[in-house]
PDB file of N, CA and C in Angstrom:
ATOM      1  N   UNK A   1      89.273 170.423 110.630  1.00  0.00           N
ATOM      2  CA  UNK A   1      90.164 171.490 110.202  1.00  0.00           C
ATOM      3  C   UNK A   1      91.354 171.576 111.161  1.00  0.00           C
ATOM      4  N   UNK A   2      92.852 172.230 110.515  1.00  0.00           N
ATOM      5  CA  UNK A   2      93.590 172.093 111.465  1.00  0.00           C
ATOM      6  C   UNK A   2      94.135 173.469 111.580  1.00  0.00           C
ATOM      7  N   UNK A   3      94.520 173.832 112.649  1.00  0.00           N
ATOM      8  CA  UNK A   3      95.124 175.141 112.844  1.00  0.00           C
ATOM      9  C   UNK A   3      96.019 175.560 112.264  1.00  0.00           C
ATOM     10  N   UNK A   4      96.399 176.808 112.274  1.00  0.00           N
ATOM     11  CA  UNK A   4      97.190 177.185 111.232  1.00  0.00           C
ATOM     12  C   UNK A   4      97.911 178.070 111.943  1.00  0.00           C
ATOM     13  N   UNK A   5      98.888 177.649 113.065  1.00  0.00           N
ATOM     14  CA  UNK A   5      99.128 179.204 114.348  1.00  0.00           C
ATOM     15  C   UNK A   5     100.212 180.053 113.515  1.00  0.00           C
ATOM     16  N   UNK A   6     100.591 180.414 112.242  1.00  0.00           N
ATOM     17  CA  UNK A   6     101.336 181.454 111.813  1.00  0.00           C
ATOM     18  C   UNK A   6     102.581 181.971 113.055  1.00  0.00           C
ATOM     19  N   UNK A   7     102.235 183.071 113.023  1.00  0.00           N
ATOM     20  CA  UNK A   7     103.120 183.551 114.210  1.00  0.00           C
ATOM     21  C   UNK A   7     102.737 183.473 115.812  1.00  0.00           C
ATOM     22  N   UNK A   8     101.428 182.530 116.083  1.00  0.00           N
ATOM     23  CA  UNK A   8     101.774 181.819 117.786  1.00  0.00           C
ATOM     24  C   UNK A   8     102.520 180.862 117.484  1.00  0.00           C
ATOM     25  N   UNK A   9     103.187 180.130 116.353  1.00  0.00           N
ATOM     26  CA  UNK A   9     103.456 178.836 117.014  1.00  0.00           C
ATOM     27  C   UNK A   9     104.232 178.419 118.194  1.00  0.00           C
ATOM     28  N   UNK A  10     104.994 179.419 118.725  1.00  0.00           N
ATOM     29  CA  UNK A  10     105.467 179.127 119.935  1.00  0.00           C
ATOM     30  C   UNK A  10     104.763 178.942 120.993  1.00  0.00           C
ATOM     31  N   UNK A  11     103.466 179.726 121.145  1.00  0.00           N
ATOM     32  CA  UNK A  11     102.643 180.027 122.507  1.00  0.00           C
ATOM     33  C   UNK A  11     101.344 178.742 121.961  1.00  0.00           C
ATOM     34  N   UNK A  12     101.478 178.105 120.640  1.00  0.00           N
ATOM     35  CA  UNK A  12     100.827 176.693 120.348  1.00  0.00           C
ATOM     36  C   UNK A  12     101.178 175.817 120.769  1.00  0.00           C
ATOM     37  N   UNK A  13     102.862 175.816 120.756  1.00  0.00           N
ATOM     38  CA  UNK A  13     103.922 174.516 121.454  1.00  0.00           C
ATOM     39  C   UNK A  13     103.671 174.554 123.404  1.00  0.00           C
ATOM     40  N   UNK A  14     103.501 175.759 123.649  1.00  0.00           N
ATOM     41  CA  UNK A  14     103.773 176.009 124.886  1.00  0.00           C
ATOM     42  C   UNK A  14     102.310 176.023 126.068  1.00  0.00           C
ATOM     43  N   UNK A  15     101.574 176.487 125.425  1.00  0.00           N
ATOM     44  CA  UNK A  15     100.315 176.569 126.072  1.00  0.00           C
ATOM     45  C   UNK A  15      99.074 175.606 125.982  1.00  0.00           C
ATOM     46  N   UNK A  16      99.749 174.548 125.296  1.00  0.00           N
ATOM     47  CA  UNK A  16      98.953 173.274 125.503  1.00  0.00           C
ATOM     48  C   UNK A  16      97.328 173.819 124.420  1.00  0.00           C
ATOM     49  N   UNK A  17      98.781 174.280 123.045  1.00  0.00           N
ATOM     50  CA  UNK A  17      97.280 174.980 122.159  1.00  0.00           C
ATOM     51  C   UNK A  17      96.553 173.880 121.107  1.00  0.00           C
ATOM     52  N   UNK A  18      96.901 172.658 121.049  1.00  0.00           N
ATOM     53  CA  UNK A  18      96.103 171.714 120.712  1.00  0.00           C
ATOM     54  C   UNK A  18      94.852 171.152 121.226  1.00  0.00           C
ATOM     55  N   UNK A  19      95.097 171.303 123.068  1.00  0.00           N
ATOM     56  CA  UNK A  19      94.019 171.101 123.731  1.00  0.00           C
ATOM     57  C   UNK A  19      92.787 171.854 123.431  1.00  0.00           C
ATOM     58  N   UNK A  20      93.598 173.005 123.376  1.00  0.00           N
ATOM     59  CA  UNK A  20      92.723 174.460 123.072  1.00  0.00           C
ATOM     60  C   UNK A  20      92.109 174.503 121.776  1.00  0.00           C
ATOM     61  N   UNK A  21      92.604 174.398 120.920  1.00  0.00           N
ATOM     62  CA  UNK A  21      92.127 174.341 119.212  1.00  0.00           C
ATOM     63  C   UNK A  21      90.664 172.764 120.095  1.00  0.00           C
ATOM     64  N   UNK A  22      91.040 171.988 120.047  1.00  0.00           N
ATOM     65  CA  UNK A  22      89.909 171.037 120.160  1.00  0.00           C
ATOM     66  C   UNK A  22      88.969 171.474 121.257  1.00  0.00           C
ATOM     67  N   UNK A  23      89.232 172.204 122.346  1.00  0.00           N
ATOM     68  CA  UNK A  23      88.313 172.756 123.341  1.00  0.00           C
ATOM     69  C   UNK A  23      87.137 173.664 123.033  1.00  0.00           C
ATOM     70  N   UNK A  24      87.719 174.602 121.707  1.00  0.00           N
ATOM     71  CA  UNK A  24      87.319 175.715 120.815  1.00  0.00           C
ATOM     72  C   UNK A  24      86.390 174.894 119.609  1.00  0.00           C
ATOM     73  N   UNK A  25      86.559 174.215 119.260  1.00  0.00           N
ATOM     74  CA  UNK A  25      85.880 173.323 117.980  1.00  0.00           C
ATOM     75  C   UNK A  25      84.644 171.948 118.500  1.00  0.00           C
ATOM     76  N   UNK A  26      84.694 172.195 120.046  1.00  0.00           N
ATOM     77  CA  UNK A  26      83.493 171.249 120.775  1.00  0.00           C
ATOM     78  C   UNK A  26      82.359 171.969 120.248  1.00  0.00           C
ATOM     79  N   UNK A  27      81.200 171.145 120.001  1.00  0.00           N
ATOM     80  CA  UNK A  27      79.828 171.550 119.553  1.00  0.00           C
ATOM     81  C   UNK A  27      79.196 172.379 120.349  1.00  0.00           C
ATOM     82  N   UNK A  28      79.280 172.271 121.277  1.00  0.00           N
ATOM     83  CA  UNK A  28      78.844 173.235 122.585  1.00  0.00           C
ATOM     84  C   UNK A  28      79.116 174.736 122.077  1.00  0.00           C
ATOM     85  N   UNK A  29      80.804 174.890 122.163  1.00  0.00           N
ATOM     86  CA  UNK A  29      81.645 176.388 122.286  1.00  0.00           C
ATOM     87  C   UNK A  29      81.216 177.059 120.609  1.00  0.00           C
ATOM     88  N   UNK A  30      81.042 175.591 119.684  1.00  0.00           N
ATOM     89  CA  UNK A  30      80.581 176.594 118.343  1.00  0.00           C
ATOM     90  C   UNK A  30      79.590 176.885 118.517  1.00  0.00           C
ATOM     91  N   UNK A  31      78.303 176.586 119.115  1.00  0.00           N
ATOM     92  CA  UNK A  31      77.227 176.724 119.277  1.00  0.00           C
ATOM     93  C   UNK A  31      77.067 178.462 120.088  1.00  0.00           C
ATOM     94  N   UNK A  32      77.856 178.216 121.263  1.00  0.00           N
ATOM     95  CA  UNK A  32      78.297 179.681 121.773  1.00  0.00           C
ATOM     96  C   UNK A  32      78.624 180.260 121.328  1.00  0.00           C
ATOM     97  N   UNK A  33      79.856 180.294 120.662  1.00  0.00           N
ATOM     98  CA  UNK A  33      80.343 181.664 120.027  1.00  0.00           C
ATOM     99  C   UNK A  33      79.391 181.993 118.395  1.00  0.00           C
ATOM    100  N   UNK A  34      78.328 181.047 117.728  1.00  0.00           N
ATOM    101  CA  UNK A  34      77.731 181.281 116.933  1.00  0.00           C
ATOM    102  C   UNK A  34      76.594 182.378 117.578  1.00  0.00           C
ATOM    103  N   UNK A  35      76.254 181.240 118.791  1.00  0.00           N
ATOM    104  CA  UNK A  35      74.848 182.876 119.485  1.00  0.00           C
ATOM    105  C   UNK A  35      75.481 184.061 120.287  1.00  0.00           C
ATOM    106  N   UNK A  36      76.735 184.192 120.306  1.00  0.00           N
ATOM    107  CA  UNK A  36      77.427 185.271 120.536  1.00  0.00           C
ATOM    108  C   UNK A  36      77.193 185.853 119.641  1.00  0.00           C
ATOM    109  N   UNK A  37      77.621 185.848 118.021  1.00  0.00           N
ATOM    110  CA  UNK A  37      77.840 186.789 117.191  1.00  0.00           C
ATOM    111  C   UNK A  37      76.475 186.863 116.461  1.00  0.00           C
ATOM    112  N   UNK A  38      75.504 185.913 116.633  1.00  0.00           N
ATOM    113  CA  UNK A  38      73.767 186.268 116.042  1.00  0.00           C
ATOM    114  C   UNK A  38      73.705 187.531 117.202  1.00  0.00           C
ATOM    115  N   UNK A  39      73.982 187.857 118.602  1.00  0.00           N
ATOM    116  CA  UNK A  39      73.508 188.969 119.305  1.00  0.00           C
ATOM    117  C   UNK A  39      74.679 190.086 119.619  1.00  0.00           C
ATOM    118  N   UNK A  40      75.244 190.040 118.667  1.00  0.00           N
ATOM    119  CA  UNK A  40      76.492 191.191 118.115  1.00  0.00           C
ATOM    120  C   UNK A  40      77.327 191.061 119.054  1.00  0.00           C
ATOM    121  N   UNK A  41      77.487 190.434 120.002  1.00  0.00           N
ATOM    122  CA  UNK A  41      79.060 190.248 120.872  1.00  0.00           C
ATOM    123  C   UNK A  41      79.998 189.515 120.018  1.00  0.00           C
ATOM    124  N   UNK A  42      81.221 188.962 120.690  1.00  0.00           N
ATOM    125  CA  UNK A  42      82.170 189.124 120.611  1.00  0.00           C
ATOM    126  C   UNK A  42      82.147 187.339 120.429  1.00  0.00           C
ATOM    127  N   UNK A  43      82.537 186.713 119.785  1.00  0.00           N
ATOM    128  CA  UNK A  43      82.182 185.674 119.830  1.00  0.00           C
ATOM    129  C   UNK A  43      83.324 184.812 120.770  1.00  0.00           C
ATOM    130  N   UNK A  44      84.094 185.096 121.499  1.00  0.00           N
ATOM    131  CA  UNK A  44      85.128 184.356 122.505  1.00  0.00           C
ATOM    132  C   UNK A  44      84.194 184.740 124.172  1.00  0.00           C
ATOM    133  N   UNK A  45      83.837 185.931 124.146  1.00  0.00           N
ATOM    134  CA  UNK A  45      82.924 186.581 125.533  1.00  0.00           C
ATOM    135  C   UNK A  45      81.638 185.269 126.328  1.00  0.00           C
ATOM    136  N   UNK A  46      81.299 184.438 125.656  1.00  0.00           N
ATOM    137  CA  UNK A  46      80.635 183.516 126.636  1.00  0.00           C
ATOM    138  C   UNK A  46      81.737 182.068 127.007  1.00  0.00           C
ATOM    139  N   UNK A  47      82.525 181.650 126.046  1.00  0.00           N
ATOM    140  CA  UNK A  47      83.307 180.992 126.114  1.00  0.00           C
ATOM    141  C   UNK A  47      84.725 180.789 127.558  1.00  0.00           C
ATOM    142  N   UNK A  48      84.591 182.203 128.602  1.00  0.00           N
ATOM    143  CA  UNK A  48      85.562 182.483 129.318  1.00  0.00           C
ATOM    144  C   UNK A  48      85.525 181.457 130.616  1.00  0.00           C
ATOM    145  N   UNK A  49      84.267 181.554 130.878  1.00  0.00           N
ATOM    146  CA  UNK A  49      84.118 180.675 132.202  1.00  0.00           C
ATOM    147  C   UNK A  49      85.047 179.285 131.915  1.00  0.00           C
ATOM    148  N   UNK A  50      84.284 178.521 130.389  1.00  0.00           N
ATOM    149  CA  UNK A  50      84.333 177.055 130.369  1.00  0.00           C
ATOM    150  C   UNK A  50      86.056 177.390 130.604  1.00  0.00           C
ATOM    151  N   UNK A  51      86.872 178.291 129.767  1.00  0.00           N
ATOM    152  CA  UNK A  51      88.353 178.319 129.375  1.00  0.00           C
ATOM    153  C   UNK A  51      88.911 178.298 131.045  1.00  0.00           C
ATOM    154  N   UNK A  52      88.667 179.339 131.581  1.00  0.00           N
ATOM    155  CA  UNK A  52      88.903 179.066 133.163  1.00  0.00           C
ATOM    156  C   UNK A  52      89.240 177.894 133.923  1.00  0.00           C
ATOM    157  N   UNK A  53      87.898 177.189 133.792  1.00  0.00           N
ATOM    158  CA  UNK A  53      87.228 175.971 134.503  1.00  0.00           C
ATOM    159  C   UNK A  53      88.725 174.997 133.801  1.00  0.00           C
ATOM    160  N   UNK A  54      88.668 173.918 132.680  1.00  0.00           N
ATOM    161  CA  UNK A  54      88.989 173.431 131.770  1.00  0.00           C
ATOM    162  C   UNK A  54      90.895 174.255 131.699  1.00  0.00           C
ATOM    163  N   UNK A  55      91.184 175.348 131.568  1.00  0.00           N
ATOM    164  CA  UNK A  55      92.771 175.524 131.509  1.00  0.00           C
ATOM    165  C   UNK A  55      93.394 176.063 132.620  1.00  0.00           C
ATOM    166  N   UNK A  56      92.744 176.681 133.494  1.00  0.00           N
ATOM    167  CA  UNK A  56      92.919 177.338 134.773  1.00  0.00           C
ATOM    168  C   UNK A  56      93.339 178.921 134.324  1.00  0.00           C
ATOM    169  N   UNK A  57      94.301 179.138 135.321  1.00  0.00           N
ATOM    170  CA  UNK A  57      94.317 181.185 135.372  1.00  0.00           C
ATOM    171  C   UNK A  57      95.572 180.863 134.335  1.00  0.00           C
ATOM    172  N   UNK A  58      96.354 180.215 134.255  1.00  0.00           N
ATOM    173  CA  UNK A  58      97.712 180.395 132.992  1.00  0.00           C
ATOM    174  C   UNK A  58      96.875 180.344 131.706  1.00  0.00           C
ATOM    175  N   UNK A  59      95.770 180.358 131.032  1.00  0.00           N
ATOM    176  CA  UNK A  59      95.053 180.817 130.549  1.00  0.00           C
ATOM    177  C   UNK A  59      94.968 182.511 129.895  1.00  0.00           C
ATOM    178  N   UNK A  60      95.130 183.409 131.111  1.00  0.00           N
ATOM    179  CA  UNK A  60      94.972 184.391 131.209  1.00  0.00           C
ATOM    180  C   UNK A  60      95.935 185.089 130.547  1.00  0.00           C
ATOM    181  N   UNK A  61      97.269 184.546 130.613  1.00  0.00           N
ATOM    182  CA  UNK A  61      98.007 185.049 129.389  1.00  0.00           C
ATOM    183  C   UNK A  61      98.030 185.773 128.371  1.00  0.00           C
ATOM    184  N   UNK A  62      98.161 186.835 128.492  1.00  0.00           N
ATOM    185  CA  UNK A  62      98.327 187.808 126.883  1.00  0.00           C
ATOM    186  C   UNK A  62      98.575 187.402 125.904  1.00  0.00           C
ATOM    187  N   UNK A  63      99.232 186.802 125.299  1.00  0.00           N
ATOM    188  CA  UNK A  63      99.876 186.417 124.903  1.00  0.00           C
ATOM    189  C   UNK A  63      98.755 184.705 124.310  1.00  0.00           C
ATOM    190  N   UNK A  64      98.570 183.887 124.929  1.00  0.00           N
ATOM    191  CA  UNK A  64      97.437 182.855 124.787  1.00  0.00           C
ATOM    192  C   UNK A  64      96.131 183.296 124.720  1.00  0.00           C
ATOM    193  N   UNK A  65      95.571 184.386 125.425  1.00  0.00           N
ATOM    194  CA  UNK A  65      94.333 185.054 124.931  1.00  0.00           C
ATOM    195  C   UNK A  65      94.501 185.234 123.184  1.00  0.00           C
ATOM    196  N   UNK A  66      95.639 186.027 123.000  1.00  0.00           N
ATOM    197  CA  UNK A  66      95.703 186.027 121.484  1.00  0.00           C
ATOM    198  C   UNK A  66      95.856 185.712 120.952  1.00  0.00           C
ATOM    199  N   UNK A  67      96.540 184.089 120.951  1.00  0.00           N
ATOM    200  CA  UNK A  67      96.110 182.853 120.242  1.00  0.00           C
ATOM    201  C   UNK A  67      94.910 182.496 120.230  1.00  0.00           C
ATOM    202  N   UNK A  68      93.984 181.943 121.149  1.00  0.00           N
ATOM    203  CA  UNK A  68      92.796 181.869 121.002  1.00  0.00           C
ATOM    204  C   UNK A  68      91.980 182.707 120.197  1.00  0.00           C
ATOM    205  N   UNK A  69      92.239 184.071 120.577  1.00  0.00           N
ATOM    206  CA  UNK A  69      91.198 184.724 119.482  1.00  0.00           C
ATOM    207  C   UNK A  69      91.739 185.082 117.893  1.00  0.00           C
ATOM    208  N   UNK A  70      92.920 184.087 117.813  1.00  0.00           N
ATOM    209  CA  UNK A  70      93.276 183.727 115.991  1.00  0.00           C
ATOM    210  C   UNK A  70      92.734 182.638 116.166  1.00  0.00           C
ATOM    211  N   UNK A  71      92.918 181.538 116.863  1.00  0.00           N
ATOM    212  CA  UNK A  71      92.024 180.453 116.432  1.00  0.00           C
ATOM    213  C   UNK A  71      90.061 180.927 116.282  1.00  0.00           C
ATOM    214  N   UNK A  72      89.577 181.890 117.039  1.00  0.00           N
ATOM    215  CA  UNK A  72      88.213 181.419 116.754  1.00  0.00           C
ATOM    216  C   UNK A  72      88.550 182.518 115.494  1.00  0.00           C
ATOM    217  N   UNK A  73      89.648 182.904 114.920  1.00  0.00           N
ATOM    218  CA  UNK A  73      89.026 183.704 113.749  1.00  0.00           C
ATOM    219  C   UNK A  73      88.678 182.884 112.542  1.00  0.00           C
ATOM    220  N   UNK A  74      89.810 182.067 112.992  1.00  0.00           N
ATOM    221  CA  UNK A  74      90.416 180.399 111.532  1.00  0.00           C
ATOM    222  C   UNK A  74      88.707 180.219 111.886  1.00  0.00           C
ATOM    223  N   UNK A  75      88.011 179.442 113.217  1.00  0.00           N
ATOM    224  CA  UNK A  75      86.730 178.704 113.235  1.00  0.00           C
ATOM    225  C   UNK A  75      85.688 179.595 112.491  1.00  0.00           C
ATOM    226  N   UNK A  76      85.455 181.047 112.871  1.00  0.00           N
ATOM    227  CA  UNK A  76      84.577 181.980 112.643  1.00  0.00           C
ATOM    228  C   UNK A  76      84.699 181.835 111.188  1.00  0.00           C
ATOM    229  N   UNK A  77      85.660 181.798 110.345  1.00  0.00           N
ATOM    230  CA  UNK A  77      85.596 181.925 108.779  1.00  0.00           C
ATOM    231  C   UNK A  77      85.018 181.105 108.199  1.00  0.00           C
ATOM    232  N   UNK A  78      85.871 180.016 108.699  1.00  0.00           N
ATOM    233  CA  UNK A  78      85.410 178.343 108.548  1.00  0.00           C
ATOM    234  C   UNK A  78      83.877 178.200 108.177  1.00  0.00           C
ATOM    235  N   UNK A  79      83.072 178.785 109.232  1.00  0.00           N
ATOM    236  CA  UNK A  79      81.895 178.707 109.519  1.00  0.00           C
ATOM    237  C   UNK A  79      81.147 179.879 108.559  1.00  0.00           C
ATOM    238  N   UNK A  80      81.907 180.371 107.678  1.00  0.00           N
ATOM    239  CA  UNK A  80      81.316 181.718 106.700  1.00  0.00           C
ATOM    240  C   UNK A  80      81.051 183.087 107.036  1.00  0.00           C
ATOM    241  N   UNK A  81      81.397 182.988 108.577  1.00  0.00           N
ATOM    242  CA  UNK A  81      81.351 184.240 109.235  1.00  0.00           C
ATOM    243  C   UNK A  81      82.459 185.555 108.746  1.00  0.00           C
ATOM    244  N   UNK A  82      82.351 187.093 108.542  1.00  0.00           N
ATOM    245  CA  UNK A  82      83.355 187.607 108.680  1.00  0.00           C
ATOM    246  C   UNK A  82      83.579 188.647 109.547  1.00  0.00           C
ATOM    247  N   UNK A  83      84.960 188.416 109.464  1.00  0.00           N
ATOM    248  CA  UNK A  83      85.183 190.120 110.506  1.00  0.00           C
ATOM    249  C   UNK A  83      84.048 191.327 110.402  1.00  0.00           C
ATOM    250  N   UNK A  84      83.346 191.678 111.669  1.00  0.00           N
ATOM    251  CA  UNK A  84      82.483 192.780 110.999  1.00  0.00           C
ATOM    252  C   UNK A  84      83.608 194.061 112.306  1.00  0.00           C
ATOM    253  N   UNK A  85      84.269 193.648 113.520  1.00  0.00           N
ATOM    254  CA  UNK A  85      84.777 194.700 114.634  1.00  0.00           C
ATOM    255  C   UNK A  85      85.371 194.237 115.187  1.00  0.00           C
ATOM    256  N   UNK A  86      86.852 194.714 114.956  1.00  0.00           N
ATOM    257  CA  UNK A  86      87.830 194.631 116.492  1.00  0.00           C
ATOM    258  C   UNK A  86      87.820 195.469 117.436  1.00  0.00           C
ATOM    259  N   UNK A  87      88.141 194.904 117.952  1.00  0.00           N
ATOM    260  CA  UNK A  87      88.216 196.026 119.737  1.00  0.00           C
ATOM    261  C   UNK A  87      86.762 196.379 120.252  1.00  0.00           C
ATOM    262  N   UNK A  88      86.148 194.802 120.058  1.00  0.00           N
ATOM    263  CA  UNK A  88      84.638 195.254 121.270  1.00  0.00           C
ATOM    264  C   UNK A  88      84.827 195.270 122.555  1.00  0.00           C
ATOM    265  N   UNK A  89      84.706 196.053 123.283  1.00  0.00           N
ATOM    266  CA  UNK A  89      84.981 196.082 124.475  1.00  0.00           C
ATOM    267  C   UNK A  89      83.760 194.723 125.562  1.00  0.00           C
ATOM    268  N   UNK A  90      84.321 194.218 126.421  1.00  0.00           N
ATOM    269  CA  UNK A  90      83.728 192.905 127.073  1.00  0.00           C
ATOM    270  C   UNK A  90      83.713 193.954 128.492  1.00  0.00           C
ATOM    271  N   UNK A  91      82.753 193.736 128.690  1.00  0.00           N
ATOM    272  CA  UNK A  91      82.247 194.446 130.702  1.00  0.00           C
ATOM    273  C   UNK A  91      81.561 193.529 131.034  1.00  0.00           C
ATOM    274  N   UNK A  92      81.467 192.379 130.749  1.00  0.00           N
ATOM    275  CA  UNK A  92      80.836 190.931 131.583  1.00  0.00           C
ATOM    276  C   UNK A  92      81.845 191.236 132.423  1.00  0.00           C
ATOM    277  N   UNK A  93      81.569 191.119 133.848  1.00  0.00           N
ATOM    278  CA  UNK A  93      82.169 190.968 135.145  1.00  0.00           C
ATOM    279  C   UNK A  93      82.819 189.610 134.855  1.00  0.00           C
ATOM    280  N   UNK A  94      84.446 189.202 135.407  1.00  0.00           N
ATOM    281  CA  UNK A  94      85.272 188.166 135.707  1.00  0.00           C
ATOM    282  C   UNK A  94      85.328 187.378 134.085  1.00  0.00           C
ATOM    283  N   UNK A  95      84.847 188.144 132.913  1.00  0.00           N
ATOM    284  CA  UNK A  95      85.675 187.606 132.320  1.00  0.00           C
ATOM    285  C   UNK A  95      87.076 188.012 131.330  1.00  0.00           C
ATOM    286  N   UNK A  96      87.577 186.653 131.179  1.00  0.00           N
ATOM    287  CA  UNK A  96      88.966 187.263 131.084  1.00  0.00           C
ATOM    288  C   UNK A  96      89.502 187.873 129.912  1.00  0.00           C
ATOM    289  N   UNK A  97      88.607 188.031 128.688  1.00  0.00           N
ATOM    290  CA  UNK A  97      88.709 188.865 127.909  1.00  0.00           C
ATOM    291  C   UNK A  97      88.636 190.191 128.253  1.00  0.00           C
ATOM    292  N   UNK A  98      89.439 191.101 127.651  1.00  0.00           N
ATOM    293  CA  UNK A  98      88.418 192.716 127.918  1.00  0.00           C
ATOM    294  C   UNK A  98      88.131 193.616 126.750  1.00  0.00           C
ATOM    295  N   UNK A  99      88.384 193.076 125.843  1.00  0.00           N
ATOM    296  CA  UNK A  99      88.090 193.147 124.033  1.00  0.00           C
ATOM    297  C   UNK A  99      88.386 192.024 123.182  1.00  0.00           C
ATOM    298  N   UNK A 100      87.874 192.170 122.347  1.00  0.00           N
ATOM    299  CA  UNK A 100      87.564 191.167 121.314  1.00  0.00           C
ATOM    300  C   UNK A 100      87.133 191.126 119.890  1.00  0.00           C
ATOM    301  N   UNK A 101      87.058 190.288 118.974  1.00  0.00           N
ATOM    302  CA  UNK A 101      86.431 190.444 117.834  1.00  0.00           C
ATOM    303  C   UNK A 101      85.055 190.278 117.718  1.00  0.00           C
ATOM    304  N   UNK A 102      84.335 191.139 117.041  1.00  0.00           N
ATOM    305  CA  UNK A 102      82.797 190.633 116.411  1.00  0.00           C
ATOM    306  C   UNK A 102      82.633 190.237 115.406  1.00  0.00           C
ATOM    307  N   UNK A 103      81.640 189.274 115.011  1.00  0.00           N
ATOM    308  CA  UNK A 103      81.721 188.764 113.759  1.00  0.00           C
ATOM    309  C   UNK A 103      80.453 188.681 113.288  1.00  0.00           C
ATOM    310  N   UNK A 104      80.368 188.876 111.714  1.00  0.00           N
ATOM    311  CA  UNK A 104      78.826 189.074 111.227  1.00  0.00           C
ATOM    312  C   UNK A 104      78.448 187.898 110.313  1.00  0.00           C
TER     313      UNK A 104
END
């Protein structure tokens, strides 16, 4: 599947969001953000460390956080999942989300 950045495409051109779309679509991270949302979190909330590790702190970006969490929405659908909550709040210590989507 290919992304569809609507209105990131600038912060797609800029933030190295191809890497990211394929970083997000590794078997691993679907696997994560699938047992994220089987235990009602947020399905980007285990995913923060690897994003860290793998893009560094320019990552942290406002702005690229919210690209990412349109891309796992494109993956989350993909996968038959739907929106069930925005604005879950994340209190995992150091990660770099601090809300997010849930998905049912």
């Amino acid at each position: 599947m290919t992304y569809n950045p609507e209105h990131f495409r600038s912060t797609f051109e800029k933030a190295n969001g191809d890497q990211i779309w394929a970083f997000l679509n590794e078997h691993d991270n679907i696997i994560r953000m699938k047992t994220a949302t089987y235990l009602s979190r947020p399905a980007v909330e285990p995913l923060s460390p690897e994003l860290l590790a793998k893009f560094g702190a320019a990552i942290r970006e406002d702005r690229t956080k919210q690209m990412i969490g349109h891309m796992t929405r494109q993956i989350m659908e993909r996968l038959g999942y739907k929106l069930d909550q925005n604005d879950v709040r994340i209190t995992t210590e150091g990660n770099m989300f601090s809300r997010a989507t849930r998905y049912a």
